[in-house]
N, C-alpha and C. Protein backbone atom coordinates (compact mmCIF):
# COMPACT_ATOMS: atom_id res chain seq x y z
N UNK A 1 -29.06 2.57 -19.18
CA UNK A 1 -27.74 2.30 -18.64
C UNK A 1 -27.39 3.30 -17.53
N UNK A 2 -27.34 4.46 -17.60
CA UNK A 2 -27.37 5.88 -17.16
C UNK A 2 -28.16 5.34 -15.46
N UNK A 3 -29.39 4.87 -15.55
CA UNK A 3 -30.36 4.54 -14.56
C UNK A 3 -29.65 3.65 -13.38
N UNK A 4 -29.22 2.69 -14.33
CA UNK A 4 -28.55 1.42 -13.59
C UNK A 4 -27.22 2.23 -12.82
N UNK A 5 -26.38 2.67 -13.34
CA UNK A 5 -25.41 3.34 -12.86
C UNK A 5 -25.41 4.76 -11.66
N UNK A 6 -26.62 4.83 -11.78
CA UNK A 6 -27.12 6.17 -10.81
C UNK A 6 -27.87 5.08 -9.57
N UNK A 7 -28.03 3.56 -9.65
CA UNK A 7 -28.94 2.91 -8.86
C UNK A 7 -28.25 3.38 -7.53
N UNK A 8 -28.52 3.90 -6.41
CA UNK A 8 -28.14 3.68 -4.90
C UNK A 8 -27.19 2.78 -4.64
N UNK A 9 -27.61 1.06 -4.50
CA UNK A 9 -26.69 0.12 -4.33
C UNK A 9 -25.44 0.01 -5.23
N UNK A 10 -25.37 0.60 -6.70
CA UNK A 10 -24.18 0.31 -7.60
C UNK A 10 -23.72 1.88 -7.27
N UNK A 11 -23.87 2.64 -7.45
CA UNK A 11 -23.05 4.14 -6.57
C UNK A 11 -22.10 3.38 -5.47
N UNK A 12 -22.78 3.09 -4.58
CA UNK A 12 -22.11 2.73 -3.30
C UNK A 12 -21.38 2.05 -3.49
N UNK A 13 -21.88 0.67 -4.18
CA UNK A 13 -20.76 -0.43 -4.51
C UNK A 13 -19.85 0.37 -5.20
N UNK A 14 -19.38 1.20 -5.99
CA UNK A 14 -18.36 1.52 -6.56
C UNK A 14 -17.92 2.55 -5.89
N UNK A 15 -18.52 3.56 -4.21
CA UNK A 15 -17.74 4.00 -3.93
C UNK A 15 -16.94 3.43 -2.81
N UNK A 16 -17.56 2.34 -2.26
CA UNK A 16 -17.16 1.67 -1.50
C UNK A 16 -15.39 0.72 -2.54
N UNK A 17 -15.50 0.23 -3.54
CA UNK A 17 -14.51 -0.38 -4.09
C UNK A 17 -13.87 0.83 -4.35
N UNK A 18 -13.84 2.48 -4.26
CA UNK A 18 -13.04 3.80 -5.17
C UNK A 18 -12.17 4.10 -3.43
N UNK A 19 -12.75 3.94 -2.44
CA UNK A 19 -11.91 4.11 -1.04
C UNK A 19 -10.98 2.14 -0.52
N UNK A 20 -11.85 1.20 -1.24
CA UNK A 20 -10.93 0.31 -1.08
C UNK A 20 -9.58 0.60 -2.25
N UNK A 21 -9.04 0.82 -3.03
CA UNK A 21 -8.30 0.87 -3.94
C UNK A 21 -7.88 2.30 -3.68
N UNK A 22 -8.10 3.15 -3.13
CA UNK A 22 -7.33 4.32 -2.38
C UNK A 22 -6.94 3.76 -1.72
N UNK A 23 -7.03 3.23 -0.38
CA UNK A 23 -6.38 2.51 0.54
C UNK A 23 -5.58 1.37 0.10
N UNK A 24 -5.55 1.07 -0.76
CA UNK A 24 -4.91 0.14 -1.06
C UNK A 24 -3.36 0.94 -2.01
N UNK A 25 -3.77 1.86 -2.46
CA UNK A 25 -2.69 3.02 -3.01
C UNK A 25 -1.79 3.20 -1.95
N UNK A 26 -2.43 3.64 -0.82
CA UNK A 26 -1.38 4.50 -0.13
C UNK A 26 -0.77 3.30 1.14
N UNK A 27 -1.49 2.19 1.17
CA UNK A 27 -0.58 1.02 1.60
C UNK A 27 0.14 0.74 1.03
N UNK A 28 0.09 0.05 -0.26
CA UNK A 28 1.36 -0.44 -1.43
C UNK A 28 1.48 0.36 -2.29
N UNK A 29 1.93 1.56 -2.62
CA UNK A 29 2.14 1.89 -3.69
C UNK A 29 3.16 1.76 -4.82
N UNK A 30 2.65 1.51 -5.82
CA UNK A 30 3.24 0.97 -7.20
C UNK A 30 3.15 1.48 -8.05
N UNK A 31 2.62 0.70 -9.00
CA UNK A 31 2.74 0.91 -10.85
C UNK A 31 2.11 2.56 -10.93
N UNK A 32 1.16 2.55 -10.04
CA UNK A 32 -0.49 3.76 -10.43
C UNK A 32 -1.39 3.35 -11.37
N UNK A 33 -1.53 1.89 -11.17
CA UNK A 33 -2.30 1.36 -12.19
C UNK A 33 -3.42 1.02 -11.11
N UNK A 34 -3.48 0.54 -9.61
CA UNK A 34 -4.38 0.88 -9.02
C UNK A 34 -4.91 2.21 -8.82
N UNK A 35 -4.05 3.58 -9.03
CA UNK A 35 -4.17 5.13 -8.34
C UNK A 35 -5.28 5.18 -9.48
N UNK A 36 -5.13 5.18 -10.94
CA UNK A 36 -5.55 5.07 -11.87
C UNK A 36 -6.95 4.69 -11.97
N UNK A 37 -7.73 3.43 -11.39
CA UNK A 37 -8.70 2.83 -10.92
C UNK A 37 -9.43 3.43 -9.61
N UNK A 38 -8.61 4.14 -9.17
CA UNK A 38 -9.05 4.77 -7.86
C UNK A 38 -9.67 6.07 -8.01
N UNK A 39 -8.64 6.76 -8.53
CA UNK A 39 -9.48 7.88 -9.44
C UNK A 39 -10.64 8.16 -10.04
N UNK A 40 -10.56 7.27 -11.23
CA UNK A 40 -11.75 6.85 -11.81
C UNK A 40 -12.81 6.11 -11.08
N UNK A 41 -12.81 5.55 -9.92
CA UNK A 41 -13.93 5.43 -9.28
C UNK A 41 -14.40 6.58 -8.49
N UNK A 42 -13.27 7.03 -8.08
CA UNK A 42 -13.45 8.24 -7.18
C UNK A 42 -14.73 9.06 -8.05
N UNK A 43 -13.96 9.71 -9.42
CA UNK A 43 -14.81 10.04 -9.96
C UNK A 43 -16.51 9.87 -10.66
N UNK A 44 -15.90 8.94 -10.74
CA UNK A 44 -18.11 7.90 -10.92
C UNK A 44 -18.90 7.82 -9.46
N UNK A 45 -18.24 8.12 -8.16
CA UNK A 45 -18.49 8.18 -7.10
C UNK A 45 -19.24 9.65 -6.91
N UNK A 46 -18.33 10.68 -7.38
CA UNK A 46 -18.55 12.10 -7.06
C UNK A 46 -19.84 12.26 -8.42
N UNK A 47 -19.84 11.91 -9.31
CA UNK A 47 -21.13 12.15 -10.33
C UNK A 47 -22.04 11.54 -10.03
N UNK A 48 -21.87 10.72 -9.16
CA UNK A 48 -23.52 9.89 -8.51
C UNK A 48 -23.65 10.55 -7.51
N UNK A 49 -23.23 11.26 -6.60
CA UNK A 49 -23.67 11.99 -5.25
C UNK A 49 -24.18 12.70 -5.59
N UNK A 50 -23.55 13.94 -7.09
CA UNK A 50 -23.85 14.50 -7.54
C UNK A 50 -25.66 14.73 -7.80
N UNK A 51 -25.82 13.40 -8.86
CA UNK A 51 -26.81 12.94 -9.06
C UNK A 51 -27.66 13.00 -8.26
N UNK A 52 -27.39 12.33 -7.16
CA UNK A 52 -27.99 11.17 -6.38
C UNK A 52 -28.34 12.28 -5.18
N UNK A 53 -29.44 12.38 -4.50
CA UNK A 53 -29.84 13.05 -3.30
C UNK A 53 -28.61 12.71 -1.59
N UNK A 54 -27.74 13.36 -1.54
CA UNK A 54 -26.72 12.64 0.02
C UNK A 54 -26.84 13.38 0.92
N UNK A 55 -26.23 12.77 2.14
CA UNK A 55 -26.06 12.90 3.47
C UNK A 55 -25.29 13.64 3.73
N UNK A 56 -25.00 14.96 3.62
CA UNK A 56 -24.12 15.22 4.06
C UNK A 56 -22.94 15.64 5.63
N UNK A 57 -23.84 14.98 6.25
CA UNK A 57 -23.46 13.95 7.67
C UNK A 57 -22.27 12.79 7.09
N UNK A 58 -22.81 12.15 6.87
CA UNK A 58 -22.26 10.83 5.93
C UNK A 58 -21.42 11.20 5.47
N UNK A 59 -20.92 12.43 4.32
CA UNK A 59 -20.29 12.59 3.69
C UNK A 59 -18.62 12.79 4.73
N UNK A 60 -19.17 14.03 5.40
CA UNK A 60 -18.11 14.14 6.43
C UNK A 60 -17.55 13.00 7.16
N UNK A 61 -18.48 11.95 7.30
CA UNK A 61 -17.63 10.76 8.55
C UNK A 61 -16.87 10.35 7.65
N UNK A 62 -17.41 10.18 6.22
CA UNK A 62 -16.32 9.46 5.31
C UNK A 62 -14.96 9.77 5.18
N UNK A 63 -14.93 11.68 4.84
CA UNK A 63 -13.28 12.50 4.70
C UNK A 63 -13.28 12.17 6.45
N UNK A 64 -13.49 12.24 7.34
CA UNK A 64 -13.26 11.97 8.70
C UNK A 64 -12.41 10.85 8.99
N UNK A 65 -12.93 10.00 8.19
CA UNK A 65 -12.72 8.74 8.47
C UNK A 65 -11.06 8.52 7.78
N UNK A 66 -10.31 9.37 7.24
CA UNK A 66 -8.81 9.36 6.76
C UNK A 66 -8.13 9.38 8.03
N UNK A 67 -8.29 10.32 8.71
CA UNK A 67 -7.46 10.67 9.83
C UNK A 67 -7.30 9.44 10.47
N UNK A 68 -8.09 8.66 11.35
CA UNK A 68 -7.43 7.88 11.76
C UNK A 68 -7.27 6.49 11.06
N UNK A 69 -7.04 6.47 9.91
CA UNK A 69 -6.35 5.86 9.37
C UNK A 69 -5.24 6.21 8.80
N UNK A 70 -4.67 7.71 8.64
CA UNK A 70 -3.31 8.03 8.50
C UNK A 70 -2.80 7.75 9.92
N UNK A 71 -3.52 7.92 11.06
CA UNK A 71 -3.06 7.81 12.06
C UNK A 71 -2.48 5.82 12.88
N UNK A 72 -3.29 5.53 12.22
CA UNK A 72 -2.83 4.07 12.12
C UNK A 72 -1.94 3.49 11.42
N UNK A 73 -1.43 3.74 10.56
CA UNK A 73 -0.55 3.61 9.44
C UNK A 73 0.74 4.42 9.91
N UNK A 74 0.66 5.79 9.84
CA UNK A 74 2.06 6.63 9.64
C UNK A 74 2.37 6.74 11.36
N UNK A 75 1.59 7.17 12.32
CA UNK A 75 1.92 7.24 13.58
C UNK A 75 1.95 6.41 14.31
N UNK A 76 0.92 6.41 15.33
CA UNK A 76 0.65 5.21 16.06
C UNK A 76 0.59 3.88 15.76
N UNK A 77 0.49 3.27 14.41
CA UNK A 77 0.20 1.97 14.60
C UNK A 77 -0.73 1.64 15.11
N UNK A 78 -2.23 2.16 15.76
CA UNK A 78 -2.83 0.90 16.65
C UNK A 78 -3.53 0.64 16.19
N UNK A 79 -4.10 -0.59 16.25
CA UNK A 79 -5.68 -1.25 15.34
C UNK A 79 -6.61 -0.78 16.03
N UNK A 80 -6.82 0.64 17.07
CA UNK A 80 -7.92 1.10 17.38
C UNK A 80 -8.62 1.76 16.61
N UNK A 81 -7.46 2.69 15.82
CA UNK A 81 -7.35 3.58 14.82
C UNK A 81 -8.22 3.37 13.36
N UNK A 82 -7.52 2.00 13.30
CA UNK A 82 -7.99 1.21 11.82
C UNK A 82 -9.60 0.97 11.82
N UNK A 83 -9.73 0.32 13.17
CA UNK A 83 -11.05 -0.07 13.54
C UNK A 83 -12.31 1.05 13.64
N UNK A 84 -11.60 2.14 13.81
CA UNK A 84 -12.66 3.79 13.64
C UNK A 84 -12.50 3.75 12.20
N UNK A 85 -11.47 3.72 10.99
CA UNK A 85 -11.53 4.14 9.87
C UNK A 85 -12.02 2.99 9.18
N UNK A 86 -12.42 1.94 9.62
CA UNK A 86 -13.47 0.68 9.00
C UNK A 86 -15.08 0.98 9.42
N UNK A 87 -15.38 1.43 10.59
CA UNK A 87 -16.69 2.12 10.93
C UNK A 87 -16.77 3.09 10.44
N UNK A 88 -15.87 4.05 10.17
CA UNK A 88 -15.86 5.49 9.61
C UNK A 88 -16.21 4.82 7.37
N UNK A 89 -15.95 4.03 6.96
CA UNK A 89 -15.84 4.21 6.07
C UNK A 89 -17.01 3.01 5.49
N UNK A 90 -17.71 2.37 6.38
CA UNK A 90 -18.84 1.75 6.28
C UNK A 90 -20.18 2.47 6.86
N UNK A 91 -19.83 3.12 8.06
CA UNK A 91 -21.63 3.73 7.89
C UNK A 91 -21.60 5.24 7.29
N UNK A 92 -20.44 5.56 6.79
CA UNK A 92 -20.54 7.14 6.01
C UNK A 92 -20.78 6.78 4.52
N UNK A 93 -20.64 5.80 3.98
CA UNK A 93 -20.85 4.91 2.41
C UNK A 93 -22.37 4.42 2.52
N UNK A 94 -22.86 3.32 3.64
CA UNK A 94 -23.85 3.38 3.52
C UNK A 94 -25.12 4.30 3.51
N UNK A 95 -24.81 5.15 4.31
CA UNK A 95 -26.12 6.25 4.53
C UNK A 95 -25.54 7.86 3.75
N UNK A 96 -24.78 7.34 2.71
CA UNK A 96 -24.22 8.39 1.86
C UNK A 96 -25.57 8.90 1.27
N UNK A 97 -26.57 8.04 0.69
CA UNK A 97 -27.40 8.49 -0.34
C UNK A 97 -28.74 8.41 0.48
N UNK A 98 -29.46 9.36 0.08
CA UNK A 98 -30.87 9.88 1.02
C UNK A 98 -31.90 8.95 0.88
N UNK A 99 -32.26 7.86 1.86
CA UNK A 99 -33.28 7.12 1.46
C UNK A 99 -34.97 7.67 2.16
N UNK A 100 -35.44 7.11 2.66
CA UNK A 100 -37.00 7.58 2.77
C UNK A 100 -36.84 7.42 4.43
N UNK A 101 -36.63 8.88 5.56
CA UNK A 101 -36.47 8.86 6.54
C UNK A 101 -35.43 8.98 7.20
N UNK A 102 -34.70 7.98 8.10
CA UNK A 102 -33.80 7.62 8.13
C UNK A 102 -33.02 6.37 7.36
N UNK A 103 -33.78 5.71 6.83
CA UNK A 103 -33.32 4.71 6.21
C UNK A 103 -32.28 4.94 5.24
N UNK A 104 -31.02 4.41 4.82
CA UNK A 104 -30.44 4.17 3.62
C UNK A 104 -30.69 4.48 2.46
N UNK A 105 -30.69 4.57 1.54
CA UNK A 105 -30.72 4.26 -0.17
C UNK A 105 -30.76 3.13 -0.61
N UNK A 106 -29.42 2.77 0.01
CA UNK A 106 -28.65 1.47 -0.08
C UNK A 106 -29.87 0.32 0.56
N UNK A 107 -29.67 -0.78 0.11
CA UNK A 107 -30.32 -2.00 0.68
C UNK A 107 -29.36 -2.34 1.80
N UNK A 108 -29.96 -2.41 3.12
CA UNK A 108 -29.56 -2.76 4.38
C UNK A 108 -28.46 -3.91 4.12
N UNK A 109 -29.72 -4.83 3.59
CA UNK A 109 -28.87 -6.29 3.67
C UNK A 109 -27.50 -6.32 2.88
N UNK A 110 -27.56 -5.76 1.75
CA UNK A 110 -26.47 -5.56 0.85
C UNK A 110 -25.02 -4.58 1.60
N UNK A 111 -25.65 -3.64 2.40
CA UNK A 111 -24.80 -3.09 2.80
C UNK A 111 -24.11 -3.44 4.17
N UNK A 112 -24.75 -4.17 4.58
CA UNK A 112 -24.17 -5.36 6.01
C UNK A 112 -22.89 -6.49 5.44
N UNK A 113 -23.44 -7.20 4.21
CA UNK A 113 -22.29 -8.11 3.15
C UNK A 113 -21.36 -7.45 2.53
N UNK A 114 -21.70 -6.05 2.07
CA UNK A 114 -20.39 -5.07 1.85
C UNK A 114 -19.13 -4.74 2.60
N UNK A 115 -20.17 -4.49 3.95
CA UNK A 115 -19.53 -3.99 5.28
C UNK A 115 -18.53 -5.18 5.62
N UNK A 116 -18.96 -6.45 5.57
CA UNK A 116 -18.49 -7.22 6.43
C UNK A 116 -17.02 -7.87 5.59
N UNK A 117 -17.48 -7.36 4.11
CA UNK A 117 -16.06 -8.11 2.82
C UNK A 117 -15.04 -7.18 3.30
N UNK A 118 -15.75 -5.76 3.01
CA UNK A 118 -14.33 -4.69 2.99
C UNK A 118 -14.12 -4.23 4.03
N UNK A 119 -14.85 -4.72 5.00
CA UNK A 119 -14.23 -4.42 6.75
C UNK A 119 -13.15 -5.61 7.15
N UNK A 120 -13.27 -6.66 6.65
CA UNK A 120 -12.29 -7.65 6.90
C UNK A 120 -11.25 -7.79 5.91
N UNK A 121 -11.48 -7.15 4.50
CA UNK A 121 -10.01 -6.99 3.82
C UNK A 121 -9.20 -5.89 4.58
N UNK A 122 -10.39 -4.98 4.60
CA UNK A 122 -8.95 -4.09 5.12
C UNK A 122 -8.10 -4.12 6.48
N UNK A 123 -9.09 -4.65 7.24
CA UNK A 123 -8.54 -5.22 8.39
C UNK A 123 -7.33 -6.06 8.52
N UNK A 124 -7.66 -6.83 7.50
CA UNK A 124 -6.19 -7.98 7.23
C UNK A 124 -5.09 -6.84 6.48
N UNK A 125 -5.03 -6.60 5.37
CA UNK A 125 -4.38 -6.10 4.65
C UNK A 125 -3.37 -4.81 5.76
N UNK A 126 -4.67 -4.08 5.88
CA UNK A 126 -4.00 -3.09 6.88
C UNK A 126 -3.22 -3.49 7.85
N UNK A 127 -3.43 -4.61 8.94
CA UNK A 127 -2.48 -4.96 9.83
C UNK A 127 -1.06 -5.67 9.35
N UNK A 128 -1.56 -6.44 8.18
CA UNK A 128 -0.30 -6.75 7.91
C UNK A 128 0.69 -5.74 6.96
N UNK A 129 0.34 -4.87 6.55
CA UNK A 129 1.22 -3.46 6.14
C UNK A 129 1.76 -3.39 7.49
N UNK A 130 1.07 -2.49 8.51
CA UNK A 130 1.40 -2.18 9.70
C UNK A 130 2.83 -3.36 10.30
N UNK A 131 2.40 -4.55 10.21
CA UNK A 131 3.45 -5.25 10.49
C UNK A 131 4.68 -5.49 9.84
N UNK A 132 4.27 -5.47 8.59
CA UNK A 132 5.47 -5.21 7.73
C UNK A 132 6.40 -4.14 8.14
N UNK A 133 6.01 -3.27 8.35
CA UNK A 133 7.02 -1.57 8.23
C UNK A 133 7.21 -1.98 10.04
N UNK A 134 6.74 -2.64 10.96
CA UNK A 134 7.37 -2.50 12.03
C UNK A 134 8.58 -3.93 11.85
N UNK A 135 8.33 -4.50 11.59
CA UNK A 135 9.61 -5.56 11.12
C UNK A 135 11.23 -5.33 11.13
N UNK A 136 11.98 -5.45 11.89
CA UNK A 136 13.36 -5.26 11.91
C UNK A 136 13.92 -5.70 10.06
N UNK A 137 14.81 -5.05 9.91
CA UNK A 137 14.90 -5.38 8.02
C UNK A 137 16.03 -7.09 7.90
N UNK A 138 15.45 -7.41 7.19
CA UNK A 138 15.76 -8.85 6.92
C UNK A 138 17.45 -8.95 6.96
N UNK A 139 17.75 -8.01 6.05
CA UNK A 139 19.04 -8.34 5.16
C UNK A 139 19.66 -6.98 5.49
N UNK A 140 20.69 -6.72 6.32
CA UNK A 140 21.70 -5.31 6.45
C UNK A 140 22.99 -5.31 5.83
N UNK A 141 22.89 -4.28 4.28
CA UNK A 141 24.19 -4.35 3.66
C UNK A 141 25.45 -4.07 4.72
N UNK A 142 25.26 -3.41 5.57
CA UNK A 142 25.98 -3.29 6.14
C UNK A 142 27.06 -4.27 7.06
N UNK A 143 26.70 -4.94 7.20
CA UNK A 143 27.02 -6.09 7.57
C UNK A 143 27.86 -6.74 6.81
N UNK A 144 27.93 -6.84 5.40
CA UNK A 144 28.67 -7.15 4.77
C UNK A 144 30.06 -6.76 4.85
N UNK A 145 30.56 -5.52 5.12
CA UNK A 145 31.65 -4.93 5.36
C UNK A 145 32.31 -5.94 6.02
N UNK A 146 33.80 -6.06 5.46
CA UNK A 146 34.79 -7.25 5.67
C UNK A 146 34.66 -8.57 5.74
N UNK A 147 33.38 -8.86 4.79
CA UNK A 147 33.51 -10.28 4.60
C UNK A 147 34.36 -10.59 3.10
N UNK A 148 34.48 -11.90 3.11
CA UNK A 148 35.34 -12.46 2.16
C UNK A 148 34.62 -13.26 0.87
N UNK A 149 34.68 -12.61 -0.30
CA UNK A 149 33.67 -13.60 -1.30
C UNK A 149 34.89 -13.26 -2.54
N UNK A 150 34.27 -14.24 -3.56
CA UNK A 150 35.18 -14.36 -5.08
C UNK A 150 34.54 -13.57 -6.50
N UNK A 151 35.38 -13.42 -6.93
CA UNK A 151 35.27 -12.37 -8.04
C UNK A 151 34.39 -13.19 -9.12
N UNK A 152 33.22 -13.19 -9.34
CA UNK A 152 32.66 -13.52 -10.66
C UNK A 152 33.49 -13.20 -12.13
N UNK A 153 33.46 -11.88 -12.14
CA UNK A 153 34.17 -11.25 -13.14
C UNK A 153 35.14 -10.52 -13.12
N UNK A 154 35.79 -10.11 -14.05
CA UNK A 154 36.94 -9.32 -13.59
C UNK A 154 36.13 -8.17 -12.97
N UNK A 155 36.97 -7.26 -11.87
CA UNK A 155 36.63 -6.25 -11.39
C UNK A 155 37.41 -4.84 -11.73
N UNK A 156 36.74 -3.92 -11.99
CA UNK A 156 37.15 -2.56 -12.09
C UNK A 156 36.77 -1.50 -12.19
N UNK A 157 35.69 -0.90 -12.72
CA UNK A 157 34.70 -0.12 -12.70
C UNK A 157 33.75 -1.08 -12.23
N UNK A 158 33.02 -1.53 -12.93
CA UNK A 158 32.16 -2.71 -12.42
C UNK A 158 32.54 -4.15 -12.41
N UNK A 159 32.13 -5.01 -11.63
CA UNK A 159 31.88 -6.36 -12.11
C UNK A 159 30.80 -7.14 -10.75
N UNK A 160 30.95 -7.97 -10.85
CA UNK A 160 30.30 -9.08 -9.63
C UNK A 160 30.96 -9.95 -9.06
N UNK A 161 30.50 -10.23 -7.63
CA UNK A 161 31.31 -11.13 -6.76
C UNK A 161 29.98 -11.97 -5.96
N UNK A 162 30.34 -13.20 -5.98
CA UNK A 162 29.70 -13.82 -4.93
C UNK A 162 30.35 -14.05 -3.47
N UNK A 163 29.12 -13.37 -2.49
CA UNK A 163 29.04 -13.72 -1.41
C UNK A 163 28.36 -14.24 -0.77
N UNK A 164 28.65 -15.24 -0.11
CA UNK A 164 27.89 -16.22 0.57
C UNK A 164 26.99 -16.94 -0.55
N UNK A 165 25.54 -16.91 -0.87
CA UNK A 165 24.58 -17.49 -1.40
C UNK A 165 24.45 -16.10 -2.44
N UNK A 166 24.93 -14.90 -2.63
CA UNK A 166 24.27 -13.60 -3.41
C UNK A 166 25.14 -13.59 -4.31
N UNK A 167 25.04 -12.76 -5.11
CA UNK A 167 25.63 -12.23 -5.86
C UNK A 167 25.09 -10.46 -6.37
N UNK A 168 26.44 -9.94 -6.02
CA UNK A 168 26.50 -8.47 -5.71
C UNK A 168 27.13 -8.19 -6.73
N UNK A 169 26.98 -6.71 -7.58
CA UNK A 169 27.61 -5.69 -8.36
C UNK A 169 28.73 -5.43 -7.26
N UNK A 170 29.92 -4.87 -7.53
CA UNK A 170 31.53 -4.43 -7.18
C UNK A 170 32.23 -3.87 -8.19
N UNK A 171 32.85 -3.04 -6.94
CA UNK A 171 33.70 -1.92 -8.38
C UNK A 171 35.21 -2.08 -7.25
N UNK A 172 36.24 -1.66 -7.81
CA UNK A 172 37.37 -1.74 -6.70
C UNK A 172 38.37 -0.62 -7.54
N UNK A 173 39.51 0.20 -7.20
CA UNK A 173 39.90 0.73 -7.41
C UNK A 173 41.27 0.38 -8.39
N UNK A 174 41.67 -0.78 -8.43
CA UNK A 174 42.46 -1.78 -8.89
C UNK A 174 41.71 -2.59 -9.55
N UNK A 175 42.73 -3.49 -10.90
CA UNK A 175 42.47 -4.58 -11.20
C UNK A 175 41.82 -5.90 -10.69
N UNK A 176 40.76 -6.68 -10.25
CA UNK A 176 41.04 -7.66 -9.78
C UNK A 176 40.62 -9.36 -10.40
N UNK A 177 41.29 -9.75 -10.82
CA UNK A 177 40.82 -11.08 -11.67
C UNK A 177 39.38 -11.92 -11.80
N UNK A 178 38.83 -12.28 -12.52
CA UNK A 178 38.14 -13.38 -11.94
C UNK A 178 38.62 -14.31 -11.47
N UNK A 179 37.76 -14.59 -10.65
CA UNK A 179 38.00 -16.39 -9.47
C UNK A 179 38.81 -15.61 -8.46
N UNK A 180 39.16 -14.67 -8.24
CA UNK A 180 40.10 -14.18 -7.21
C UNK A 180 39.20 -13.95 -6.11
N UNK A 181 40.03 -14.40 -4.61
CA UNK A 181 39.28 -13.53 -3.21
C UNK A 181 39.34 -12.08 -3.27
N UNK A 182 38.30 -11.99 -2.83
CA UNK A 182 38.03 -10.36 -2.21
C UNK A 182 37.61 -10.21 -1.17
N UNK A 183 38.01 -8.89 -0.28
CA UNK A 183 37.06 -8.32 0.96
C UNK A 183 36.43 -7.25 0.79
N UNK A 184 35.50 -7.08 0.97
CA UNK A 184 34.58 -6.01 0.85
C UNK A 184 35.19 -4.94 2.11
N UNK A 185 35.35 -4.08 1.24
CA UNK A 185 36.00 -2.34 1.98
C UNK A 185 34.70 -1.88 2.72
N UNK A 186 33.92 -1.27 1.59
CA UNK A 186 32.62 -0.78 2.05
C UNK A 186 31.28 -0.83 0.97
N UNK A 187 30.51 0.14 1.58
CA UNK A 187 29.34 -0.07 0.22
C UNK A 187 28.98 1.41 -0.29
N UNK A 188 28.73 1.38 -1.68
CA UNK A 188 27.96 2.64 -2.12
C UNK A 188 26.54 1.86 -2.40
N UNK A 189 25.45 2.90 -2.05
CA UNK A 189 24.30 2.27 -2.30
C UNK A 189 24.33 0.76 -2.60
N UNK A 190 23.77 -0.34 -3.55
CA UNK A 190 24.10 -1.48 -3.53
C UNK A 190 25.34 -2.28 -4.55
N UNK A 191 26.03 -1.19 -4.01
CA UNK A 191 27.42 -1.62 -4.78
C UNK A 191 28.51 -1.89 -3.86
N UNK A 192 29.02 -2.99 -4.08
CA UNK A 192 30.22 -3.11 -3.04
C UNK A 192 31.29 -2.92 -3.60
N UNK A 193 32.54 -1.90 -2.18
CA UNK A 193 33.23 -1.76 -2.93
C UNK A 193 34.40 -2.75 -2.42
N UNK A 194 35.39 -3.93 -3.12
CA UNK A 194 35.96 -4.65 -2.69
C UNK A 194 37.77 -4.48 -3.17
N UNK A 195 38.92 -5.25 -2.24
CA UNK A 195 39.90 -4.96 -2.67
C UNK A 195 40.60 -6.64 -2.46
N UNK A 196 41.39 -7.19 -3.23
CA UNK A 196 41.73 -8.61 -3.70
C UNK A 196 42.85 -9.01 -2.26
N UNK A 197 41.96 -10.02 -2.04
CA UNK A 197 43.07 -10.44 -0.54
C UNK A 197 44.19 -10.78 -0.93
């Protein structure tokens, strides 16, 4: 088992999937149930290099290969960026492990079909993050200020009011009925605060 898991091509394959699921962390981050998976590959990654005879050429293009992809993401935006940290993170994975010469470890062919899955997920994925965060924001609470909607519930410390198609938490400083109009004063975080027309 030990053998199989030290093979060249399954190293790679799993460090190649331990930097897809990092990248995929610090695009969406969530639960840490991917960070979690990332880790742990990370780590089965670092005990096979360990193992395993590497490049340490390779090794460097790989940590190299962050920069401009923080740089694509947090600064600039440009898919020139992305496009160095997709080359940066395919030929520093493939020629990670010492094969006979110059050659690979890795099986060429295998690592061309690798290249070409997780060069085009991240390609997609990544641009459309990128587009996401440049996106003007859909919905501005702000905006809401002095419109006119009805009291779900009574209002006073808390209650709810529909506006327009939503329905919003509201607190008001006064009594205000249910079914009654309201105008929205202002907002605390996503709380509106409203007073009975």
């Amino acid at each position: 088992m030990i053998d199989f898991l030290l093979n060249p091509n399954v190293a790679y394959l799993v460090l190649v999937l331990a930097f897809l699921m990092t990248i995929m962390a610090l695009i969406i981050p969530g639960t840490g149930v991917i960070e979690v998976f990332a880790l742990s590959a990370l780590a089965w990654s670092g005990y096979a290099a360990y193992q395993l005879n590497i490049n340490y050429w390779a090794l460097a293009i790989l940590v190299l290969g962050v920069i401009p992809f923080y740089l694509a993401l947090r600064k600039w935006r440009n898919l020139v960026y992305l496009a160095l940290t997709i080359v940066a993170l395919e030929v520093g994975s493939a020629f990670l492990f010492k094969g006979e010469g110059w050659m690979p470890a890795v099986n060429p062919f295998f690592s061309l079909v690798v290249s070409v899955l997780t060069g085009g997920f991240v390609w997609v994925t990544a641009r459309k993050a990128m587009e996401a965060s440049q996106a003007p924001r859909a919905h501005d609470p702000d905006k809401l200020i002095g419109q006119i909607g009805e009291a779900n519930t009574v209002i006073y410390n808390e209650g709810s009011i529909q506006l327009e198609s939503e329905l919003w938490s509201a607190r008001s400083e006064l009594s205000i009925p249910a079914g009654s109009k309201v105008r929205v004063v202002r907002r605390e975080g996503l709380t509106l605060i409203v007073e009975k027309v």
